[in-house]
Protein backbone atom coordinates (compact mmCIF):
# COMPACT_ATOMS: atom_id res chain seq x y z
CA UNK A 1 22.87 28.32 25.49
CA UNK A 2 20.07 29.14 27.94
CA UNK A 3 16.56 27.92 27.33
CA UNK A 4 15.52 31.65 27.02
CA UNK A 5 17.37 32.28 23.52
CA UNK A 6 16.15 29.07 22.02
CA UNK A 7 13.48 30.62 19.05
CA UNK A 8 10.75 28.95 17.28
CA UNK A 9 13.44 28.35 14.25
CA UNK A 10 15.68 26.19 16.31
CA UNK A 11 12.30 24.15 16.85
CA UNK A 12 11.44 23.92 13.38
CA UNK A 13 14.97 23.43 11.90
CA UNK A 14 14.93 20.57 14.79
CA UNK A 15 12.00 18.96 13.64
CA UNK A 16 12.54 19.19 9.56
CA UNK A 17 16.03 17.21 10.22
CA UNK A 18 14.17 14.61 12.30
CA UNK A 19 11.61 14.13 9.78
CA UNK A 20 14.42 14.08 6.89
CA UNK A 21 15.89 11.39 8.87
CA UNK A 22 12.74 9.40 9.05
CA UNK A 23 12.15 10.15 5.46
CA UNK A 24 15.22 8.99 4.79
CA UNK A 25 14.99 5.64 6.88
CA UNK A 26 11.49 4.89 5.91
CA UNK A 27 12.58 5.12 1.78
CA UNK A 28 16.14 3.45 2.08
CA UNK A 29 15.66 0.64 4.71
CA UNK A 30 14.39 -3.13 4.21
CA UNK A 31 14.19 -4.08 7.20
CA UNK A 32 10.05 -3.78 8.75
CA UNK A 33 11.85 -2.53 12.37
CA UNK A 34 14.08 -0.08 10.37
CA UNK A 35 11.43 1.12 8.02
CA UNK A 36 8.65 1.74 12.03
CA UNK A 37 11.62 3.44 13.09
CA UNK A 38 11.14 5.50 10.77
CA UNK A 39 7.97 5.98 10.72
CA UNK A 40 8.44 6.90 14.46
CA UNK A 41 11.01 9.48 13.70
CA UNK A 42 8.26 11.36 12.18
CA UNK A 43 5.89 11.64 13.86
CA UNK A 44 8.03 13.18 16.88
CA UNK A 45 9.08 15.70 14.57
CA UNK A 46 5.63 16.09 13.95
CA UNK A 47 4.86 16.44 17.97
CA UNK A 48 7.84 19.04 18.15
CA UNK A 49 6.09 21.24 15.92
CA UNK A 50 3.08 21.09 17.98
CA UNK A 51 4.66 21.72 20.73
CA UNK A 52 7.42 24.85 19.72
CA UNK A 53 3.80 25.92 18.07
CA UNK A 54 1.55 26.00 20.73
CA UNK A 55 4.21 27.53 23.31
CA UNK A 56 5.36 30.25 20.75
CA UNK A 57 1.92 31.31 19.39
CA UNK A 58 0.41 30.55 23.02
CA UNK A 59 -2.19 29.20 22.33
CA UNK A 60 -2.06 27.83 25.83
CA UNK A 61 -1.96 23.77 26.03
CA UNK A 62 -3.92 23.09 23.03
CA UNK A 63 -0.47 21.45 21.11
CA UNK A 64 0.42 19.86 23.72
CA UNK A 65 -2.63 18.00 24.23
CA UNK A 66 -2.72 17.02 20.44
CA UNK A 67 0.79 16.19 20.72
CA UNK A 68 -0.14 13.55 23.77
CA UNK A 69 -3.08 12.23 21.69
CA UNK A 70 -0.61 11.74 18.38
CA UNK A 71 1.94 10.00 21.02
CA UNK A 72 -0.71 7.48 22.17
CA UNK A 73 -2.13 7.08 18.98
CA UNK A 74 1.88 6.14 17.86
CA UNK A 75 2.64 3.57 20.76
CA UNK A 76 -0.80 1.94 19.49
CA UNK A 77 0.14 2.20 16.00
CA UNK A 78 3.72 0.41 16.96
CA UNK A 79 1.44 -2.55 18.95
CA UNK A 80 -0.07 -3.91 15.57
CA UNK A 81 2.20 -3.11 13.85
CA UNK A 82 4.62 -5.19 15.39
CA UNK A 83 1.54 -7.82 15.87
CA UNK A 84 1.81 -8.21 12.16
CA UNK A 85 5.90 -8.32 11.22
CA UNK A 86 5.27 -11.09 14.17
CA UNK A 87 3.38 -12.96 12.33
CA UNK A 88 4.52 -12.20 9.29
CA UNK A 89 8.02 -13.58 10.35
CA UNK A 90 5.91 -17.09 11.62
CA UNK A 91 5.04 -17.95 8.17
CA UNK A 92 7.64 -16.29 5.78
CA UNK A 93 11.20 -16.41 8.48
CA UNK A 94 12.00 -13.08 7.00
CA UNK A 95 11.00 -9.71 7.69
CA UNK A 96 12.86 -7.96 4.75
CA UNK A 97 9.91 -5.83 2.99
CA UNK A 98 11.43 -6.66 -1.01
CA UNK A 99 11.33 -10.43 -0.24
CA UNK A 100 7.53 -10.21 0.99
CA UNK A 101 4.80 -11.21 -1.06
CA UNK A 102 2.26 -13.02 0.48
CA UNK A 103 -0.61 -10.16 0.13
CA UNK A 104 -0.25 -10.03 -3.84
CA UNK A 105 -2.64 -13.04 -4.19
């Protein structure tokens, strides 16, 4: 299949089975990691729609410059985040999200 006769449906139909994975692995995991995962698995599908989008429509590199923003904006996301399952872990030893309660008061 040459690069040529991929359409913007291939993109898109890409894109909605990454996020359905993510979906899926954000509502069915326990596990903090699992559930970021997730949450990252999203968010690229999100960046592959900008992308497909911006070279289809042409709207020259305007989604791909949003996509590099949403990409940074993800790797610092994944930094605190994993800050706080850190030190979550430190006080609890467990990192399964049912088991966690500390915030409730």
């Amino acid at each position: 299949m040459l690069l040529s006769t991929i359409t913007l449906s291939d993109y898109l139909i890409l894109s909605g089975l990454l996020f359905s994975i993510g979906v899926f692995g954000v509502l069915t995991r326990k596990n903090a990691i699992a559930v970021l995962m997730g949450i990252e698995l999203m968010l690229n599908a999100a960046n592959i729609n900008l992308v497909a989008f911006s070279k289809f429509i042409d709207t020259g590199l305007n989604g791909q410059i949003f996509a590099l923003f949403s990409i940074v904006i993800a790797a610092a996301e994944v930094a605190v985040a994993l800050a706080i399952v850190i030190s979550i872990y430190k006080t609890t030893r467990t990192i399964d999200l049912d088991k966690e309660d500390t915030l409730k008061g």
